[in-house]
Protein backbone atom coordinates (compact mmCIF):
# COMPACT_ATOMS: atom_id res chain seq x y z
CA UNK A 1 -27.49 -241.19 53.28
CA UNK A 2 -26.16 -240.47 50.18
CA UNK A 3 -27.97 -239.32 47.10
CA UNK A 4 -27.40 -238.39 43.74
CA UNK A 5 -30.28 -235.22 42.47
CA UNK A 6 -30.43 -235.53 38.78
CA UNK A 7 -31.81 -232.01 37.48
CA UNK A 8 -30.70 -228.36 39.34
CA UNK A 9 -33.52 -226.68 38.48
CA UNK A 10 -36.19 -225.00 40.72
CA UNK A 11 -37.39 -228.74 42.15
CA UNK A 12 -33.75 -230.19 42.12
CA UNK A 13 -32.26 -227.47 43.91
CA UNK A 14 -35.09 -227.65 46.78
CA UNK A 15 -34.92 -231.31 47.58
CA UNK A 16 -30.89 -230.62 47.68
CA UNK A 17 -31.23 -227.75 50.13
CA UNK A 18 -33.65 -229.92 52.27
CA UNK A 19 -31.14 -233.00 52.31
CA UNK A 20 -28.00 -231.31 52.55
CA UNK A 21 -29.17 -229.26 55.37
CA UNK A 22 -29.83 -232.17 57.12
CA UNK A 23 -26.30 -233.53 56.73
CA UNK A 24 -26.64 -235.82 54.06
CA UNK A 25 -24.68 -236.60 51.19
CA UNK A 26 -25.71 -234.70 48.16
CA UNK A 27 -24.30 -234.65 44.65
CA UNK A 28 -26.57 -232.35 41.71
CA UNK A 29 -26.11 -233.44 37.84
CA UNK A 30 -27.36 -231.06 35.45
CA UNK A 31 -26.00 -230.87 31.72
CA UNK A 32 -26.05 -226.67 32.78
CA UNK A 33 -22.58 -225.76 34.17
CA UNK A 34 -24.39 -222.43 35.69
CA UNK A 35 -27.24 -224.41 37.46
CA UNK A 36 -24.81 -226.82 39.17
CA UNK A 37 -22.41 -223.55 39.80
CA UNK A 38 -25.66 -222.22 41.56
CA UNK A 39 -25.83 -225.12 43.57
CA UNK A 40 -22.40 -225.86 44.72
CA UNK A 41 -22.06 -221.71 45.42
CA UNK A 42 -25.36 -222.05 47.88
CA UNK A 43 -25.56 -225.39 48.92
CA UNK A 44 -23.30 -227.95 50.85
CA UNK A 45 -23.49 -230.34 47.66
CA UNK A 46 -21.04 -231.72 45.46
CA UNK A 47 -21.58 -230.86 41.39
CA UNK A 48 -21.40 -232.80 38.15
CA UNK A 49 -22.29 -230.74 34.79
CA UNK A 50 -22.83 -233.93 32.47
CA UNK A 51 -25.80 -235.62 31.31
CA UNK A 52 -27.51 -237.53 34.07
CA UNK A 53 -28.48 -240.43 31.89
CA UNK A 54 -24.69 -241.72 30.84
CA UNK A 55 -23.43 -243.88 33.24
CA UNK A 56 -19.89 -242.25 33.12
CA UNK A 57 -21.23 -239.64 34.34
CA UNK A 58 -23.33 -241.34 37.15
CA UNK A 59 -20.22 -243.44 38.05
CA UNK A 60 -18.78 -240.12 37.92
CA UNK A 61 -21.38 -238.87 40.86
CA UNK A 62 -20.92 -241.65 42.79
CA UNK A 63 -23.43 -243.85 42.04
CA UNK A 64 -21.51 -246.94 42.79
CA UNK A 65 -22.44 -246.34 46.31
CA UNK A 66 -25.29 -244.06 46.20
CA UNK A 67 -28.62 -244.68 48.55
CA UNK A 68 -30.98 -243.18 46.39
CA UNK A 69 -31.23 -241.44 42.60
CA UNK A 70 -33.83 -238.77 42.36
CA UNK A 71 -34.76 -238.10 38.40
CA UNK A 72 -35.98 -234.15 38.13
CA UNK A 73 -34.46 -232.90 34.80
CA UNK A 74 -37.10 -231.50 32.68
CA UNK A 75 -37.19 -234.54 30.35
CA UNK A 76 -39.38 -237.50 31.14
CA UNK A 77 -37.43 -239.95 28.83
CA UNK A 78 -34.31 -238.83 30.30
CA UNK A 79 -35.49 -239.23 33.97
CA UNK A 80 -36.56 -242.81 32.90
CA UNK A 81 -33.30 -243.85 31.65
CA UNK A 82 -31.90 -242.21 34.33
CA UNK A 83 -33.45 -244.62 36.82
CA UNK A 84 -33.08 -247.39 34.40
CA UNK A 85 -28.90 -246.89 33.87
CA UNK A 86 -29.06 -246.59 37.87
CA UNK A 87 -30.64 -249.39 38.43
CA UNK A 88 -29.16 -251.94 36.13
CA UNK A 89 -25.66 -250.76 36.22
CA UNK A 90 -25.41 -249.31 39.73
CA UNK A 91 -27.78 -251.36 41.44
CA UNK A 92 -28.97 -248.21 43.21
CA UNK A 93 -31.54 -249.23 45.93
CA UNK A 94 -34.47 -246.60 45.78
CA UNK A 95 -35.25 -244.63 42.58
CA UNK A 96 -37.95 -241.89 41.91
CA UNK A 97 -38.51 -240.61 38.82
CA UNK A 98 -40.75 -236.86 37.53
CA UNK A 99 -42.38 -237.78 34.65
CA UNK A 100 -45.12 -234.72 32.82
CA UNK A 101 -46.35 -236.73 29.47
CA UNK A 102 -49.53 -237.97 30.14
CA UNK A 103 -49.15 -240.92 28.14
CA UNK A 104 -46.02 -242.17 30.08
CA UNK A 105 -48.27 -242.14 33.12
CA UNK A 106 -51.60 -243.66 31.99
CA UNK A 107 -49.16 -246.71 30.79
CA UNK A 108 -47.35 -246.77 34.10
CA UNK A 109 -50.51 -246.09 36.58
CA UNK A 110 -52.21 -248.63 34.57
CA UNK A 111 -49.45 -251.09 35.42
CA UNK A 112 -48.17 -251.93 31.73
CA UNK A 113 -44.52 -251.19 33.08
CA UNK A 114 -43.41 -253.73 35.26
CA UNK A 115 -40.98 -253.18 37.84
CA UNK A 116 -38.30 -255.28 35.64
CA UNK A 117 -38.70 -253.52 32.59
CA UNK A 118 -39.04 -249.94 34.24
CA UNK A 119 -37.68 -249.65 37.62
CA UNK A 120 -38.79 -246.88 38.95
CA UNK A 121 -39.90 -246.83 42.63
CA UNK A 122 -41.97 -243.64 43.06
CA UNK A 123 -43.37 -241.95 40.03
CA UNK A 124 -43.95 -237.97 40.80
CA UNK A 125 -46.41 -236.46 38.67
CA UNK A 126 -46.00 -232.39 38.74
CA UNK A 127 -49.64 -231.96 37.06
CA UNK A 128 -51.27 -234.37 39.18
CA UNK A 129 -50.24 -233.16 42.59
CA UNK A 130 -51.24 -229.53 41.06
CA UNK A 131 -54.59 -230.69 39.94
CA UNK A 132 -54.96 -231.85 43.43
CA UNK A 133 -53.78 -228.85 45.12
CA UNK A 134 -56.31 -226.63 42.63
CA UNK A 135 -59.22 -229.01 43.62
CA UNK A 136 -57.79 -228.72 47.88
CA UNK A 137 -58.11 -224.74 47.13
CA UNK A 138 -61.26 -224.54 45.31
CA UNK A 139 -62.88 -226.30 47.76
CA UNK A 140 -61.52 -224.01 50.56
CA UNK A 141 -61.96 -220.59 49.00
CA UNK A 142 -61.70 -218.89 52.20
CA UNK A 143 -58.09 -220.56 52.46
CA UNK A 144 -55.17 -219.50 50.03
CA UNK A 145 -53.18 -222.52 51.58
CA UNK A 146 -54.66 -225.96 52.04
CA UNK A 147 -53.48 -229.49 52.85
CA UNK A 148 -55.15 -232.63 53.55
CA UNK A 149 -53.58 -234.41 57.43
CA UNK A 150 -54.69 -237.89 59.37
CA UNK A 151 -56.05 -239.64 56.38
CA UNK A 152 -58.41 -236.06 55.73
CA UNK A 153 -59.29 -236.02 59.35
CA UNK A 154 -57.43 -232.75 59.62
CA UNK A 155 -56.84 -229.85 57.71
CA UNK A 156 -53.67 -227.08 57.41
CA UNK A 157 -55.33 -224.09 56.70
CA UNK A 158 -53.75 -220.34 55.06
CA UNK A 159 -55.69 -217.80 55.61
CA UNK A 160 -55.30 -213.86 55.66
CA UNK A 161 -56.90 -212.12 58.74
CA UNK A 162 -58.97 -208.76 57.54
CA UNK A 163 -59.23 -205.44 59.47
CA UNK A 164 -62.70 -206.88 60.37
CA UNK A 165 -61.70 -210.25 61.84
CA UNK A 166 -63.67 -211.13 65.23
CA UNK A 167 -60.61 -212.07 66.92
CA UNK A 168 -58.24 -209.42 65.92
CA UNK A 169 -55.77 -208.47 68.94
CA UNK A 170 -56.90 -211.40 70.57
CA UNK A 171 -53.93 -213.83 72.71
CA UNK A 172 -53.93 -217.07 70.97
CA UNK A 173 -54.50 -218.66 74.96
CA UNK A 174 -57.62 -216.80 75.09
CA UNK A 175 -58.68 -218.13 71.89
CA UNK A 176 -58.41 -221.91 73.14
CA UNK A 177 -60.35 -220.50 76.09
CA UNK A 178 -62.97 -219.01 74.02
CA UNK A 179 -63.59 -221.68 71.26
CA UNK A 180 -62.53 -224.92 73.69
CA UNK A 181 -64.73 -227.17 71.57
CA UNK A 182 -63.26 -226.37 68.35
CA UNK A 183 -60.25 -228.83 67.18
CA UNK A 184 -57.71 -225.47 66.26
CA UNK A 185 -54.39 -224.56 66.84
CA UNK A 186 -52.78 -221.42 65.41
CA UNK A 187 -49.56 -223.22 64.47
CA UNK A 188 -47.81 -220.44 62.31
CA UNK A 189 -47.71 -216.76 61.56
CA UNK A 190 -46.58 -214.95 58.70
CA UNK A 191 -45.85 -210.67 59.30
CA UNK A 192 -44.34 -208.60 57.40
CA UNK A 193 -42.96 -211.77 55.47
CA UNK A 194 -41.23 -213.36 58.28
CA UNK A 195 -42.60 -216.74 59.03
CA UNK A 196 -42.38 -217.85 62.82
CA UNK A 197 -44.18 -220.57 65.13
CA UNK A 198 -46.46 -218.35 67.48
CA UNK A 199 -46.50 -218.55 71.42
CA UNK A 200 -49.60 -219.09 73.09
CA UNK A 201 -49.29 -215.28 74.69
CA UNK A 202 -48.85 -213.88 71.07
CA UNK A 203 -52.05 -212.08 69.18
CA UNK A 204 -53.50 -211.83 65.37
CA UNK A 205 -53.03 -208.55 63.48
CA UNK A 206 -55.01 -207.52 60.99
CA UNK A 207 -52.67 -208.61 57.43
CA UNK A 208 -50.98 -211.70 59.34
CA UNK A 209 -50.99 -214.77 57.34
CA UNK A 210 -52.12 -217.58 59.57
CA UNK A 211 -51.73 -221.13 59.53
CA UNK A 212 -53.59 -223.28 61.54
CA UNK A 213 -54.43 -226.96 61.90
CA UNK A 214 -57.97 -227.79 62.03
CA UNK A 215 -60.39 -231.08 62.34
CA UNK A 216 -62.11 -231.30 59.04
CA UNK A 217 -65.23 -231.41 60.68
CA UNK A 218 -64.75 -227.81 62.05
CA UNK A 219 -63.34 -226.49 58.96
CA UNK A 220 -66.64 -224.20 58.58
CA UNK A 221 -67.24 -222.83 62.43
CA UNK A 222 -63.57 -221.84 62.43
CA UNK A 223 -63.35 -220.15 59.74
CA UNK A 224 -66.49 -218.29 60.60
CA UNK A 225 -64.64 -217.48 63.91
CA UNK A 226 -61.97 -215.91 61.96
CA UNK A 227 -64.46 -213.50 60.11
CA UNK A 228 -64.15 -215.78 56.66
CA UNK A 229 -66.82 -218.04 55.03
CA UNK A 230 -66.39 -221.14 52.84
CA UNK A 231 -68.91 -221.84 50.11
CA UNK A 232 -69.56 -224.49 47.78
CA UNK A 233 -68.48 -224.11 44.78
CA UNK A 234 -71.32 -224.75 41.79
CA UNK A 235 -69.49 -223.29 38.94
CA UNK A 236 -66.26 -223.24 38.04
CA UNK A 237 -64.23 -221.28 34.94
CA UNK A 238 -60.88 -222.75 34.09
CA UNK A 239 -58.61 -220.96 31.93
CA UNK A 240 -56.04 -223.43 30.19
CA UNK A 241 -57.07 -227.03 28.91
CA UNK A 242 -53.02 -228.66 29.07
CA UNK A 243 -52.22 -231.41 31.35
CA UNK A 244 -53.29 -229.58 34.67
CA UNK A 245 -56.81 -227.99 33.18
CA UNK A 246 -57.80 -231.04 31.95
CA UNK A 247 -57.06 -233.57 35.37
CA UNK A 248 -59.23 -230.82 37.62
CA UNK A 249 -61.55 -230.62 34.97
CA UNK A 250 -61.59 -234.55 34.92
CA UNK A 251 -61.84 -234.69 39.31
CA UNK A 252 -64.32 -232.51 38.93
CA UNK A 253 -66.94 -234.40 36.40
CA UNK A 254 -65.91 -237.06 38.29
CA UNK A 255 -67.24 -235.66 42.12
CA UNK A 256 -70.66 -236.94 43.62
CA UNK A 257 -71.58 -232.92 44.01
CA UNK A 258 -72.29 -231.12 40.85
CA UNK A 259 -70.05 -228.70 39.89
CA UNK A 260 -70.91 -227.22 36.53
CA UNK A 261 -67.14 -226.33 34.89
CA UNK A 262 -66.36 -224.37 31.67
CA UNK A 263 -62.83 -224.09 30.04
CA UNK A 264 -61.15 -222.07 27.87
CA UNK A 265 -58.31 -222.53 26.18
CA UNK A 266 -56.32 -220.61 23.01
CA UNK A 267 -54.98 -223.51 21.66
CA UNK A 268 -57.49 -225.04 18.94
CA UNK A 269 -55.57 -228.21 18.96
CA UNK A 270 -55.41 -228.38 22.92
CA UNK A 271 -59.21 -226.97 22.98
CA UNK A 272 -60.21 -230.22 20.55
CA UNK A 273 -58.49 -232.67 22.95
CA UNK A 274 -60.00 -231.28 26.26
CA UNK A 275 -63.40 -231.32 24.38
CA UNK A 276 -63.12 -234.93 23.06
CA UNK A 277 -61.67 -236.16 26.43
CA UNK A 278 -64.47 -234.30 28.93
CA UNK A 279 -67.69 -235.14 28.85
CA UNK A 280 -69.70 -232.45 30.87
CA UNK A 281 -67.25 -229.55 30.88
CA UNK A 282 -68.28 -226.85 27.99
CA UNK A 283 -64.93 -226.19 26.04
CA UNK A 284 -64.70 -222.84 25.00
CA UNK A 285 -61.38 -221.71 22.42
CA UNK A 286 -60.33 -218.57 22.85
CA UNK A 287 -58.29 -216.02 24.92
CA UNK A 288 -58.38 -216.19 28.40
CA UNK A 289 -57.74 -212.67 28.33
CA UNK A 290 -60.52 -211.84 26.42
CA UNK A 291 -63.07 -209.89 28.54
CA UNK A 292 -65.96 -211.11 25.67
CA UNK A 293 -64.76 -214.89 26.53
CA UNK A 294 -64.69 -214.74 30.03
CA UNK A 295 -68.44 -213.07 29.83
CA UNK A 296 -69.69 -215.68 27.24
CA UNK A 297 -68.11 -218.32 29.91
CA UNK A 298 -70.26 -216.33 32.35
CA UNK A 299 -67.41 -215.79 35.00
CA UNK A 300 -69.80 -213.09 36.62
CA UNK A 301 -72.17 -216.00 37.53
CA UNK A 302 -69.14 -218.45 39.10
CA UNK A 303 -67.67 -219.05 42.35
CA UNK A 304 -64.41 -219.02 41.15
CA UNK A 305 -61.95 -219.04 38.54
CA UNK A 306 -58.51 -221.06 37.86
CA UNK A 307 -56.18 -219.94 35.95
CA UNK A 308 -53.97 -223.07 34.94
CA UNK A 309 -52.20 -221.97 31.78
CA UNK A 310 -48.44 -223.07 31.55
CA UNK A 311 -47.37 -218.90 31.68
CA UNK A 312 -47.40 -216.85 34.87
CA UNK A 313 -48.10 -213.96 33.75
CA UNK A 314 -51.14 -214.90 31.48
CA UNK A 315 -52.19 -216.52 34.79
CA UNK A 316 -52.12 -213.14 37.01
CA UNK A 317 -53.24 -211.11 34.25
CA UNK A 318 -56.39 -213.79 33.37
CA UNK A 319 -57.46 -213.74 37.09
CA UNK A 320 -57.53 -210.11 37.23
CA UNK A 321 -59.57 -209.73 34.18
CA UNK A 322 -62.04 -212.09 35.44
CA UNK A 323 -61.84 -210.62 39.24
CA UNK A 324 -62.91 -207.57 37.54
CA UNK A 325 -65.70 -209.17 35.51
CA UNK A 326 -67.05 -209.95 38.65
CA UNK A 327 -65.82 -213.21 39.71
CA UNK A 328 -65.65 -213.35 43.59
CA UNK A 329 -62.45 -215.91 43.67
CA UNK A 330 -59.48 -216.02 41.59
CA UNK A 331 -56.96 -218.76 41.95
CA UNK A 332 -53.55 -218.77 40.10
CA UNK A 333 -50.73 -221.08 39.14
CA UNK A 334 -47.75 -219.64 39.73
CA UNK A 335 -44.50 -220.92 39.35
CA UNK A 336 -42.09 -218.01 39.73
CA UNK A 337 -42.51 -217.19 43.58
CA UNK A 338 -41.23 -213.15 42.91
CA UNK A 339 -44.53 -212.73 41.64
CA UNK A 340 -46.40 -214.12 44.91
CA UNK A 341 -46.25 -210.65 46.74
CA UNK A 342 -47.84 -209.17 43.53
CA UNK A 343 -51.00 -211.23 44.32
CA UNK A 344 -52.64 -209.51 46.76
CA UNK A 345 -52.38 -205.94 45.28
CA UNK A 346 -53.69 -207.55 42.18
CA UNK A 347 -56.73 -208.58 44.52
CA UNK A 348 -56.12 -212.68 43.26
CA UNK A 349 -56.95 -214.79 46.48
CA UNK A 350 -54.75 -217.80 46.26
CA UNK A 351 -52.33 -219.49 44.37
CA UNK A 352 -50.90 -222.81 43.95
CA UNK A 353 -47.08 -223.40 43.83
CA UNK A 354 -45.93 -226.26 41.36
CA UNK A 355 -42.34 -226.35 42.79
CA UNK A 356 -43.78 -226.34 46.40
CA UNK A 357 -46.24 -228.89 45.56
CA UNK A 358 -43.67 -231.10 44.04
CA UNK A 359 -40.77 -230.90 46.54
CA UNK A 360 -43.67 -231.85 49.34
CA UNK A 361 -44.50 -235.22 47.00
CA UNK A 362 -40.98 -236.01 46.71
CA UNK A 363 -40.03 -235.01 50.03
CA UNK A 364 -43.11 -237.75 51.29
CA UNK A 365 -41.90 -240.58 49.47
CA UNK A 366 -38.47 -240.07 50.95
CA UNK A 367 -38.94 -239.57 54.58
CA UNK A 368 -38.62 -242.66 56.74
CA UNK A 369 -41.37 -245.45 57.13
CA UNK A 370 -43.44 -243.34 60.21
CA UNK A 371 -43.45 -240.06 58.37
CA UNK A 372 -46.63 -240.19 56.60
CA UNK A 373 -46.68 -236.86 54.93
CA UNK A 374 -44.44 -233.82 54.50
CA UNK A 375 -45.99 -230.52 53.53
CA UNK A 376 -43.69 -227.78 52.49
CA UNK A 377 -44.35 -224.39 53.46
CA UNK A 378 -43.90 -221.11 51.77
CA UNK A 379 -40.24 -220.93 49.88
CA UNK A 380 -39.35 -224.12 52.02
CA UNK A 381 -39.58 -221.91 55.14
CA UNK A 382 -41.24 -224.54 57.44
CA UNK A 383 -42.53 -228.05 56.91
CA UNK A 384 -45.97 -229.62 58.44
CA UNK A 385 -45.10 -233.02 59.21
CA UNK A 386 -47.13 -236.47 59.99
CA UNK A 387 -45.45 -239.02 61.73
CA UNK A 388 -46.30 -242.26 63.93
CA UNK A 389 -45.17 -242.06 67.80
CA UNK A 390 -42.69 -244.59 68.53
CA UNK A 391 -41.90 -246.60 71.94
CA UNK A 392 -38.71 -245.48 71.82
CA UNK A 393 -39.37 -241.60 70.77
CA UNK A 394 -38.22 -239.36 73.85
CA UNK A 395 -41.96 -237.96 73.71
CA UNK A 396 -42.84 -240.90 74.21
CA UNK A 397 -45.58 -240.99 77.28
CA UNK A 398 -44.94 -237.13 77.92
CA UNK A 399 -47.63 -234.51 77.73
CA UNK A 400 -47.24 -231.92 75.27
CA UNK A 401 -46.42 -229.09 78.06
CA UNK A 402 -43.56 -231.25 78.86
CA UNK A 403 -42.14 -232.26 75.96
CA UNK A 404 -38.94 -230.04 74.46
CA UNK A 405 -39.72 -228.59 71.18
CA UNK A 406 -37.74 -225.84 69.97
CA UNK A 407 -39.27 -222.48 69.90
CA UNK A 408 -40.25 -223.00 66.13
CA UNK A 409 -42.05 -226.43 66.54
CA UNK A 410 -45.50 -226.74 67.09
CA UNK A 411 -47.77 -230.00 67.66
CA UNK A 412 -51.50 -229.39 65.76
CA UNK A 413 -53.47 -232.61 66.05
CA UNK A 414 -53.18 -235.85 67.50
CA UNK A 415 -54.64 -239.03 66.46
CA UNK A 416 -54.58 -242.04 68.93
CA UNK A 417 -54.42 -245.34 68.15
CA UNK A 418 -58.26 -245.75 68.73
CA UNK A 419 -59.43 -243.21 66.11
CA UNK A 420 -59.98 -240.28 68.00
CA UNK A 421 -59.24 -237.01 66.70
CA UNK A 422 -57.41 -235.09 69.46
CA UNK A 423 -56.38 -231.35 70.13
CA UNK A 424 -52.99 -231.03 71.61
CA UNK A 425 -53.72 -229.07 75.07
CA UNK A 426 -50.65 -228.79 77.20
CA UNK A 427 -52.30 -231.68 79.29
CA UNK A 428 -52.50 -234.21 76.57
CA UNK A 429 -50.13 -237.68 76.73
CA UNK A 430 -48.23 -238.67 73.57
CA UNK A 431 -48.30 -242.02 73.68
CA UNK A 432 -46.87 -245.01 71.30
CA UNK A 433 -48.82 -245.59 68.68
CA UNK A 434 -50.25 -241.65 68.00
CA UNK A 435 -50.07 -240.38 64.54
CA UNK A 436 -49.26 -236.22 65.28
CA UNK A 437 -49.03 -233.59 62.99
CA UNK A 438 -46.22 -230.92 63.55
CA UNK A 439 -45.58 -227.50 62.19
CA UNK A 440 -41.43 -227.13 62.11
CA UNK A 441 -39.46 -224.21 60.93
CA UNK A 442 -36.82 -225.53 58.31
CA UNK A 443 -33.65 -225.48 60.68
CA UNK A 444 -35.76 -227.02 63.40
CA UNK A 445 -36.34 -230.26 61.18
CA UNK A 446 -33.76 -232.13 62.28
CA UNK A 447 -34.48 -231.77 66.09
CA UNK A 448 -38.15 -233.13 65.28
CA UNK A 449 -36.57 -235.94 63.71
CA UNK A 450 -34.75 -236.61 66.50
CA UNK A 451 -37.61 -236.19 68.83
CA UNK A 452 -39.66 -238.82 66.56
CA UNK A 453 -36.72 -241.17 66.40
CA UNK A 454 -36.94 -241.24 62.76
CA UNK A 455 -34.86 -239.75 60.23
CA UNK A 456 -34.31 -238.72 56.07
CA UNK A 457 -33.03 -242.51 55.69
CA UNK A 458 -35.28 -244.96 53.92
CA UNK A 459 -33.98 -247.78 55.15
């Protein structure tokens, strides 16, 4: 397949690692000589410094013959005319398009573009997969990694195991032994940084970073098994009322459980919009920062605190203060992933990644029709992947024990055909028709695809 990346920043250079390591045909624009250097010095792409909107330099890309045109520069109106020059002068089959200003998306989500006056195929929304992923964490505190699987039958699950964990030294066999009626599978580890897919004779240390994939319904009893509890939240402090603030503040007001939220926010101007927009949430303006603020918010008396401001370190610093204020869970945004390892000597429980977030949206919409979702772990380390069995998949009408993953593949749930939620013991039958969730390790992607019979091409 070939495709043409428009942007080579954090997001653009992802999705071109992912596609060019699986042998397609990449070219990156970006109007930044040094970005597109970047890529073409790291990457097996091809490089065009030049604005991504002209059509010279399009043609110049190779658009005449290009599969697909992703739009990721940071400017929404040129990532629309991007897709519109590509489409009415290239005739460029699929187009997806980032686009930030909230106006541009209440217009398009409302449907007053039409396809013939805007063509854009997939519209990405950065702050609205965020929001999402804030809301996923909040309502897993115990997790500092979450991700909805199987239409939110099942769960993918980060959490840190503590000196004190139950299960500590414990062979992941023995724990299927233990705990048989639980839907769990320990599907990756993370020590000492190094991410790998565990073998069933392989134990939990105390400071791994596990990932596991769980049945929603036994979210609570396993996390209890792994010495962690989950509660409700019923207040909520959000620092920074921008795009992202405001659309959790919005999901929440708009849940069937009451959550009682409070916001603050330094910007009067912002402050005044979040106030006139919400409708339950108590806008406060102010600093963050601002040990008073946080008190008068009465972040001593919440379940947790997000810390959504467009600045990293305002974010770490803000959860911090309010950690320290007495607030029992701190989640940050943060976009720069050299400050993730600063997280847990700062004692902030979980973070959400914007660029990880949006590579897994974009990375969704352009996997072929039986992928169903694509969730990007860590620094694009390993994916979590949903996909429909096919009749002519080589795992087809194999048990798991039989089938030949790689060492760094590893099958968490199965869903057959009639709706029942299974776990994958080594005895289980894939059949056609099963929707299964896999945990990958990057370079094993393209063997899974394989496997699947499916593949990066749309078509």
């Amino acid at each position: 397949m070939k495709v043409i990346i428009c942007g080579a920043g954090q997001v653009g250079w992802q999705i071109a690692r992912h596609l060019s390591g699986e042998k397609n045909d990449v070219t990156v624009v970006d109007n930044n000589p040094d970005l597109v250097r970047r890529a073409t010095d790291t990457l097996d792409v091809q490089g065009i410094a030049g604005f991504a909107s002209y059509p010279d330099v399009l043609e110049h890309a190779g658009a005449r013959d290009a599969d697909m045109i992703i739009a990721a520069t940071y400017s929404d109106e040129v990532n629309m005319v991007t897709c519109q020059v590509a489409h009415s002068v290239f005739a460029i089959p699929r187009k997806i398009a980032r686009l930030r200003a909230q106006s541009y998306l209440t217009a398009i989500y409302s449907d007053l573009y039409r396809r013939d006056h805007l063509p854009i195929d997939v519209v990405i929304s950065p702050e609205r997969e965020v929001a999402e992923a804030a809301l996923n964490r909040l309502h897993a505190p115990a997790a500092f990694d979450t991700e909805n699987f199987l239409g939110g039958r099942a769960k993918i699950l980060g959490i840190t195991i503590d000196a004190d964990c139950p299960v500590l030294n414990t062979p992941l066999r023995q724990l299927t032994d233990l705990f048989s009626t639980l839907k769990v599978i320990v599907v990756g580890i993370r020590r000492k940084g190094r991410l790998f897919a565990p073998e069933a004779g392989d134990q939990i240390f105390a400071g791994d970073d596990c990932y596991i994939c769980v049945a929603t319904e036994d979210v609570a009893r396993t996390l209890d098994v792994f010495g962690k509890t989950n509660t409700k939240p019923e207040r909520v402090v959000i620092v920074g009322g921008g795009n992202v603030g405001l659309a959790v503040a919005s999901a929440l007001e708009s849940r069937e459980e009451r959550i009682r939220a409070k916001m603050i926010e330094k910007s009067r101007s912002v402050a005044e919009r979040a106030a006139d927009t919400l409708e339950r949430t108590i806008v406060l303006h102010g600093d963050g920062l601002d040990a008073a603020l946080l008190n008068e918010a009465g972040v001593d008396r919440a379940n947790a605190v997000l810390c959504l401001t467009d600045d990293d370190k305002t974010n770490l610093l803000a959860a911090v203060r309010a950690k320290s204020e007495g607030c029992p869970m701190a989640i940050a945004l943060i976009n720069d992933p050299s400050l993730v390892p600063l997280m847990a000597p700062m004692g902030i429980d979980a973070y959400i990644n914007p660029r990880a977030t949006t590579v897994s949206s974009i990375l969704r919409h352009i996997r072929h029709g039986r992928v169903r979702g694509v969730y990007s772990i860590g620094d694009a380390e390993a994916e979590v992947i949903e996909a429909e069995v096919l009749s002519t998949s080589p795992i087809t009408g194999q048990t798991v024990r039989e089938i030949d993953f790689p060492e760094g593949v590893l099958i968490g749930a199965v869903l057959k055909p009639g709706g029942k939620l299974m776990k994958p013991t080594g005895r289980l039958r894939i059949e056609e028709g099963d929707v299964i969730v896999i945990f990958a390790m990057s370079k094993d992607v393209p063997e899974v695809e394989r496997l699947l019979q499916v593949s990066i091409d749309f078509f």
